[in-house]
Structure formats: structure tokens, C-alpha cells
Protein backbone atom coordinates (compact mmCIF):
# COMPACT_ATOMS: atom_id res chain seq x y z
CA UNK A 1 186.77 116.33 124.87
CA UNK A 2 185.05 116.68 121.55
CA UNK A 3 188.40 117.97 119.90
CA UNK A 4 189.90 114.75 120.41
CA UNK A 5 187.18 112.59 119.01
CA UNK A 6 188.55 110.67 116.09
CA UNK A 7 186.94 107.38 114.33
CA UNK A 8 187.75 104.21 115.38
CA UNK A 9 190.68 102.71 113.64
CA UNK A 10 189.91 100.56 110.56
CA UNK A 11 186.31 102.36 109.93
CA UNK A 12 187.37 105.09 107.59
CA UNK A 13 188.98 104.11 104.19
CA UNK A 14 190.59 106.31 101.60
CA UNK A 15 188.54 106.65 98.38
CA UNK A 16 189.37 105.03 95.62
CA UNK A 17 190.42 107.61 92.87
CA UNK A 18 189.49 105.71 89.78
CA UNK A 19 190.88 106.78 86.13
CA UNK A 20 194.05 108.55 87.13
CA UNK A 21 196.68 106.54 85.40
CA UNK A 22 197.51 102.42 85.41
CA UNK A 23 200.18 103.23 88.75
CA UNK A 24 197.42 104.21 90.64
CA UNK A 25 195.27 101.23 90.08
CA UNK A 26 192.18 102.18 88.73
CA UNK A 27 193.26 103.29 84.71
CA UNK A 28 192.75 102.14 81.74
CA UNK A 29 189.26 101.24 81.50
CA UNK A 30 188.63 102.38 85.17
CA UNK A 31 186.33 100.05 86.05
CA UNK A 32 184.05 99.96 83.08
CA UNK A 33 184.85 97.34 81.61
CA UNK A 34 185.46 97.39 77.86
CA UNK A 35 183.85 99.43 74.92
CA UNK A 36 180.24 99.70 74.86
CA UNK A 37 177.27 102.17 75.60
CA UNK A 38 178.25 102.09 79.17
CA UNK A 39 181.82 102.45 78.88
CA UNK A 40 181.72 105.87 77.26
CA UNK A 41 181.15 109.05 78.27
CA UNK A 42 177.67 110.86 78.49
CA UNK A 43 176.53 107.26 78.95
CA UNK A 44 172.94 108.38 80.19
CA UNK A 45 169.57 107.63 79.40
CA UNK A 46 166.18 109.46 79.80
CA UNK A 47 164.21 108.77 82.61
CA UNK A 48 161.82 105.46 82.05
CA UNK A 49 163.75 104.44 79.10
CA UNK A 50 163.97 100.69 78.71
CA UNK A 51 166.24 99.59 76.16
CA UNK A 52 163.83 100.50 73.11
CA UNK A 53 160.85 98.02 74.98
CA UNK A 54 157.67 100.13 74.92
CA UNK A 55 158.03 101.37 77.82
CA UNK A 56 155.74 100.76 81.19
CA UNK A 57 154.02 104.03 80.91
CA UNK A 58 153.02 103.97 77.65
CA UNK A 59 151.95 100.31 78.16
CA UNK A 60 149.25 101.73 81.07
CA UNK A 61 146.50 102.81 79.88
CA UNK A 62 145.48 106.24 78.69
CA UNK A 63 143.04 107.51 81.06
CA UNK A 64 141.75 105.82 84.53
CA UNK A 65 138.26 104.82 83.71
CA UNK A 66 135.78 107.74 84.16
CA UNK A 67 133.66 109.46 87.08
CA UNK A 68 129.38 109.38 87.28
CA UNK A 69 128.85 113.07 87.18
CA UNK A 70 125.46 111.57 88.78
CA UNK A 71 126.72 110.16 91.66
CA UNK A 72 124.87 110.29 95.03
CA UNK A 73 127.33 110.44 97.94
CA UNK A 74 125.52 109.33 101.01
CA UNK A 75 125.95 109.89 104.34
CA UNK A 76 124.83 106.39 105.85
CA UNK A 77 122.88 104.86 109.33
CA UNK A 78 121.85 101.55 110.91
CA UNK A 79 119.22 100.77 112.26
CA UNK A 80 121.35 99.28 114.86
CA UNK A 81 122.63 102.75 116.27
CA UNK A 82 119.05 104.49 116.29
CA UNK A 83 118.15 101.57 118.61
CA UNK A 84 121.24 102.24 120.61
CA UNK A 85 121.72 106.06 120.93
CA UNK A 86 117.43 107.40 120.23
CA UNK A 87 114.66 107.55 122.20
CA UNK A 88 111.33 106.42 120.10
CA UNK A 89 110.20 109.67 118.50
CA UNK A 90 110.28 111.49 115.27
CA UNK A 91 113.26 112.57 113.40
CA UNK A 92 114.49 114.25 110.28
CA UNK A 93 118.33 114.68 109.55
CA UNK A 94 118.80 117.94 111.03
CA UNK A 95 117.74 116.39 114.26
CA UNK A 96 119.84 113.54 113.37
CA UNK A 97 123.21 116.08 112.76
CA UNK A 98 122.18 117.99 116.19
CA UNK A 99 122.07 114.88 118.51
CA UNK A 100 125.30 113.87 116.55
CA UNK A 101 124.66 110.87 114.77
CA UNK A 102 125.44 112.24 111.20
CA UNK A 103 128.63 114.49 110.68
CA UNK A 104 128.38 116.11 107.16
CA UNK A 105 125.70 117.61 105.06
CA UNK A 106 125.44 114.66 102.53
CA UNK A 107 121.99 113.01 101.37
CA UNK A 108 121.17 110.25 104.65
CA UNK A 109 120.73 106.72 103.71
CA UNK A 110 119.17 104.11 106.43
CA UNK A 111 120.93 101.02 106.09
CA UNK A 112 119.68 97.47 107.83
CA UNK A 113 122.27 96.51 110.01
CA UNK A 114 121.12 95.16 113.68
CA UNK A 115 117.94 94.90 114.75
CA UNK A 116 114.83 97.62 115.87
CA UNK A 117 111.78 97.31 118.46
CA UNK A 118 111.64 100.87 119.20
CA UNK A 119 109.03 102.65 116.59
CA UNK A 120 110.44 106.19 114.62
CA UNK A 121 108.73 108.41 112.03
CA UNK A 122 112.06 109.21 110.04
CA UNK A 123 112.67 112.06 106.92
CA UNK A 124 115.21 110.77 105.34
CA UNK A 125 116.49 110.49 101.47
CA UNK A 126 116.76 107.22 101.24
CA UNK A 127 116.86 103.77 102.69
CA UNK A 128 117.18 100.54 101.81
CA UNK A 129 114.98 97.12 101.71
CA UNK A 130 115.96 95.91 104.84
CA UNK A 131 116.18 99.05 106.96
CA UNK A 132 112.36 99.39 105.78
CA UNK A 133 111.10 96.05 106.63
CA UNK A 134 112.79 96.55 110.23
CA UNK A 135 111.16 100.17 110.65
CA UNK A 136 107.47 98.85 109.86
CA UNK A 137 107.94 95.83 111.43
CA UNK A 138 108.71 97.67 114.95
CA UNK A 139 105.93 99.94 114.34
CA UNK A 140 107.05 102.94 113.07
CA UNK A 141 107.30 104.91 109.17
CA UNK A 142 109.94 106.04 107.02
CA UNK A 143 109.25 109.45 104.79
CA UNK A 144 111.30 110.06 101.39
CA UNK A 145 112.52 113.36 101.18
């Protein structure tokens, strides 16, 4: 019955009551040793403090580098999965979002990976070297928005 539960014998201890007199065990300097910063009362220190070191955040520096305000987040494509998942045809990247090959509304960027022998007319914003080459080379053209 749960009001009879108790804990096993030997797993519970009594707690040690330090700094209640020199009978009891635990006086004098209860356990502090002797004299010193940490043997006294209100003993703390601020948070990060290390002993008068500079300490490790001040030692980081300032600010983390900076962000291009110019940046062009693309949304990218192989050439590998227009072989895979397209028919030959032409394609701009609304028809590319509505078959479901692109997920977002960034800038598309045709990257080279794989190989092509199927010829598209593509719209896209940008592409690289490779992707190119592998585009013309199967026959087909790539226009830069």
C-alpha cells in the first residue's frame, strides 16, 4: 500500500548541520577552512569575474564581423534534377515553383551538377559556367532575367 512505502534502509542520510557549535561536529571554521576571501561571509563574486584576469568576454571581440547589405540569396538547381523530373520544353521560375522544383520566392540560380541531353529554353537570374556549357551543349538556351 502506498502508505507504507518507506526508503530502503541505508539510502537516506541525515544532513549534516554545519556551523552549529564544535559538539556537533561541524564548528569552528565549518568547513571553510581558514581565513581568506572564501572563508568569510558575503564571499560572492559577479558573474564572469575571474580573479582580476581580463575577463573572457571582454577578451572576444567587439562586434561579429559585418553583413553585405548587397547580398543575393539564391534559390539554387542542377542540371541534374531538370534532367530527372522535366520534360524538354521551355521554362521560367514560376513554372519551375508550380511543378515544384523551387520552394521560395528567392532569385533562381542553375548550378552544374550531373549531366543534360534533354534541350530547355530557361528564364532564370542566374547560372553558372558549367550549368551553361551543359545547357548549349544539349541543345537548348538559357535567358538572364
Amino acid at each position: 500500500m502506498l502508505h507504507t512505502l518507506k526508503p530502503n534502509p541505508g539510502s537516506t542520510h541525515r544532513r549534516r548541520r554545519v556551523a552549529r557549535g564544535n559538539s556537533a561536529g561541524g564548528g569552528t571554521t565549518a568547513g571553510r577552512g581558514t581565513k581568506g576571501q572564501h572563508a568569510r561571509t558575503g564571499k560572492g563574486y559577479r558573474f564572469g569575474f575571474e580573479g582580476g584576469q581580463v575577463p573572457l568576454i571582454r577578451r572576444q571581440p567587439k562586434l561579429g564581423g559585418f553583413t553585405n547589405p548587397n547580398r543575393v540569396d539564391y534559390e539554387v538547381l542542377n542540371v541534374d534534377t531538370l534532367e530527372e523530373k522535366l520534360s524538354p520544353g521551355t521554362y521560367d521560375a514560376d513554372a519551375l515553383r508550380g511543378i515544384g522544383l523551387l520552394s521560395s520566392n528567392k532569385p533562381v540560380k542553375l548550378l552544374g551538377r550531373g549531366a543534360l541531353t534533354k534541350k530547355f529554353e530557361l528564364k532564370i537570374d542566374a547560372i553558372s559556367g558549367t550549368a551553361k556549357q551543359a545547357v548549349e551543349k544539349a541543345g537548348g538556351t538559357v535567358k538572364l532575367l
